[in-house]
N, C-alpha and C. Protein backbone atom coordinates (compact mmCIF):
# COMPACT_ATOMS: atom_id res chain seq x y z
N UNK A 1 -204.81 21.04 -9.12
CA UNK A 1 -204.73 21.87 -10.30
C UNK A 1 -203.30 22.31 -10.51
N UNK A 2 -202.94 22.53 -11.75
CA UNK A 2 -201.47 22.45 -11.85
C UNK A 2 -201.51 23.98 -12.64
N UNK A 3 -200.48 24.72 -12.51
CA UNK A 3 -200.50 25.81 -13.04
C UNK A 3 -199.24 26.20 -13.76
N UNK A 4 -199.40 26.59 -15.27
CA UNK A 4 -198.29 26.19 -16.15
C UNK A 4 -197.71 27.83 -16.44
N UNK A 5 -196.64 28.77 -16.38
CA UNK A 5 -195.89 29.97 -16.52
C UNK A 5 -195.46 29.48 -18.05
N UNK A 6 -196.16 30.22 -19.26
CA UNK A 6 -195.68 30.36 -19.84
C UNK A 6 -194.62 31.65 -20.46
N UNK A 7 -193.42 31.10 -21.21
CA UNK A 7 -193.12 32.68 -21.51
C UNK A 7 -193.46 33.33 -22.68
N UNK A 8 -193.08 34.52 -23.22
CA UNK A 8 -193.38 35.46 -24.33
C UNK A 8 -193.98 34.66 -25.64
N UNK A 9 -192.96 33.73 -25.44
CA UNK A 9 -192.43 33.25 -26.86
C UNK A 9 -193.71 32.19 -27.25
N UNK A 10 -194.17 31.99 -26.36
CA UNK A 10 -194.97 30.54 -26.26
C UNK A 10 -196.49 30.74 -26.05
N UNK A 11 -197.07 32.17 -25.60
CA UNK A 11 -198.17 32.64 -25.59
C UNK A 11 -199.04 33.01 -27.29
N UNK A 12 -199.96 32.90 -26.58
CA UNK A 12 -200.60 32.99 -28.55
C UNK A 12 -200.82 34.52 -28.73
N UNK A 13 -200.44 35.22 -29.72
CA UNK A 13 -200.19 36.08 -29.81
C UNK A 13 -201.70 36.82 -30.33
N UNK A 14 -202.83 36.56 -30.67
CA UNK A 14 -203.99 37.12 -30.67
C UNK A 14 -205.15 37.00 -29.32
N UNK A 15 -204.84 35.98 -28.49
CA UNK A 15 -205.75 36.23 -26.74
C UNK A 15 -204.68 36.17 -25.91
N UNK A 16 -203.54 37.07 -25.81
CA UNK A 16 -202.15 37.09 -25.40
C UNK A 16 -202.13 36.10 -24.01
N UNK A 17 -202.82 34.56 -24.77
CA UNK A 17 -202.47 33.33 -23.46
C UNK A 17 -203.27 32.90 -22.62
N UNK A 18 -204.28 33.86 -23.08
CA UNK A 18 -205.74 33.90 -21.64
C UNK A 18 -206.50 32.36 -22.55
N UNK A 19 -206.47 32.14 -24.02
CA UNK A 19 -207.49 31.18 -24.60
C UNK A 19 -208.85 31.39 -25.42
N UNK A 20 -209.10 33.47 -24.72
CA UNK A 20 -210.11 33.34 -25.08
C UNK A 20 -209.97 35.31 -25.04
N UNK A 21 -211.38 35.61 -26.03
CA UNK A 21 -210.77 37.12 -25.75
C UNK A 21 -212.47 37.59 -25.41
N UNK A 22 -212.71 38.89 -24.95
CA UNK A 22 -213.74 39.37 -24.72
C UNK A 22 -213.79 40.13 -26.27
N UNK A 23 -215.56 40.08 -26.22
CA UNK A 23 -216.30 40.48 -27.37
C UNK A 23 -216.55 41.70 -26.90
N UNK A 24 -216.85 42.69 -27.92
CA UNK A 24 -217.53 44.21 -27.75
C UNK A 24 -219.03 44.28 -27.04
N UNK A 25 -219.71 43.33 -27.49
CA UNK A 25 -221.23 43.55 -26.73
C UNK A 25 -221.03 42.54 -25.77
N UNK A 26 -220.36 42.03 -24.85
CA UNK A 26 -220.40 41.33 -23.91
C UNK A 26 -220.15 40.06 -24.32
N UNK A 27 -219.47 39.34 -23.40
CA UNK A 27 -219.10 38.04 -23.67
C UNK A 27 -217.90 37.84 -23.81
N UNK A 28 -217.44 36.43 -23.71
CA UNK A 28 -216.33 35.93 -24.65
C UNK A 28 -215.97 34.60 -25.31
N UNK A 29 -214.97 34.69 -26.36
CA UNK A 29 -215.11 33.57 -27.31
C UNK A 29 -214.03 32.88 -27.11
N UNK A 30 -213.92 31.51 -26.96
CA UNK A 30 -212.55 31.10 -27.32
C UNK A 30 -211.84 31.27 -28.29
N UNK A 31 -210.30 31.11 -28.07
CA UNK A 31 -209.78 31.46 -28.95
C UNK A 31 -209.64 30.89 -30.30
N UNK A 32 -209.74 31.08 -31.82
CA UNK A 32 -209.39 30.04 -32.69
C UNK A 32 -208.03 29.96 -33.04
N UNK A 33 -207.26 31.11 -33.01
CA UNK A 33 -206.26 30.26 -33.19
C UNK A 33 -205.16 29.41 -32.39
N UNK A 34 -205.49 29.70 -30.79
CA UNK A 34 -204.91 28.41 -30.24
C UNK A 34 -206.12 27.11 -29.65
N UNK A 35 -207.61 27.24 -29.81
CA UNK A 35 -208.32 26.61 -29.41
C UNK A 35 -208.07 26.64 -27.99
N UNK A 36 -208.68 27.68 -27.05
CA UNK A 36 -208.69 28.08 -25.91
C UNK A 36 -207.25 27.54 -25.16
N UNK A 37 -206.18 27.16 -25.60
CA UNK A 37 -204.77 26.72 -24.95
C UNK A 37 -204.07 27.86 -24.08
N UNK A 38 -203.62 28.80 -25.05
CA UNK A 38 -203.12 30.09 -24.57
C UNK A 38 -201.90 29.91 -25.49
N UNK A 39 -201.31 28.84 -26.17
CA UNK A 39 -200.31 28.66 -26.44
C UNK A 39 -200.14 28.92 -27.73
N UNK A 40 -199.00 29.47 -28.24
CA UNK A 40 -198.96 29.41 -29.85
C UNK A 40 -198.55 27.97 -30.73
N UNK A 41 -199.07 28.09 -31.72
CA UNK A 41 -199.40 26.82 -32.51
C UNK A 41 -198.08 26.61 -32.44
N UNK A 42 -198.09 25.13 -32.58
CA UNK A 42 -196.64 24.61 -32.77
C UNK A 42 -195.56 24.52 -31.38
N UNK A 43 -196.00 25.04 -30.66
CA UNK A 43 -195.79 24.46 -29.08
C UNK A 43 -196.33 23.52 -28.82
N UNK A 44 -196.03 22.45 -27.94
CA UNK A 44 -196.52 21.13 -27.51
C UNK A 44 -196.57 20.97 -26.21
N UNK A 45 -195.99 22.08 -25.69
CA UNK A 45 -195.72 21.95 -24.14
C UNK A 45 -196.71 21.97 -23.05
């Protein structure tokens, strides 16, 4: 398993990188706007 350090700049700025955020009644959703990555759009890395 490879484990990738992203920085500030490159994290998605609504599930700050996790992919996915927790819901109010339990649970959680992936993220839509990086599609569970962590990364902000337009990064490729």
């Amino acid at each position: 398993m490879q484990t990738t350090v992203l920085t500030e700049k490159e994290v998605c700025e609504y599930c700050n990188g996790q992919g996915y955020y927790q819901l109010l009644l339990g649970g959680s959703e992936t993220c839509p706007s990086c599609q569970g990555s962590g990364k902000k759009k337009g990064t490729d890395r």
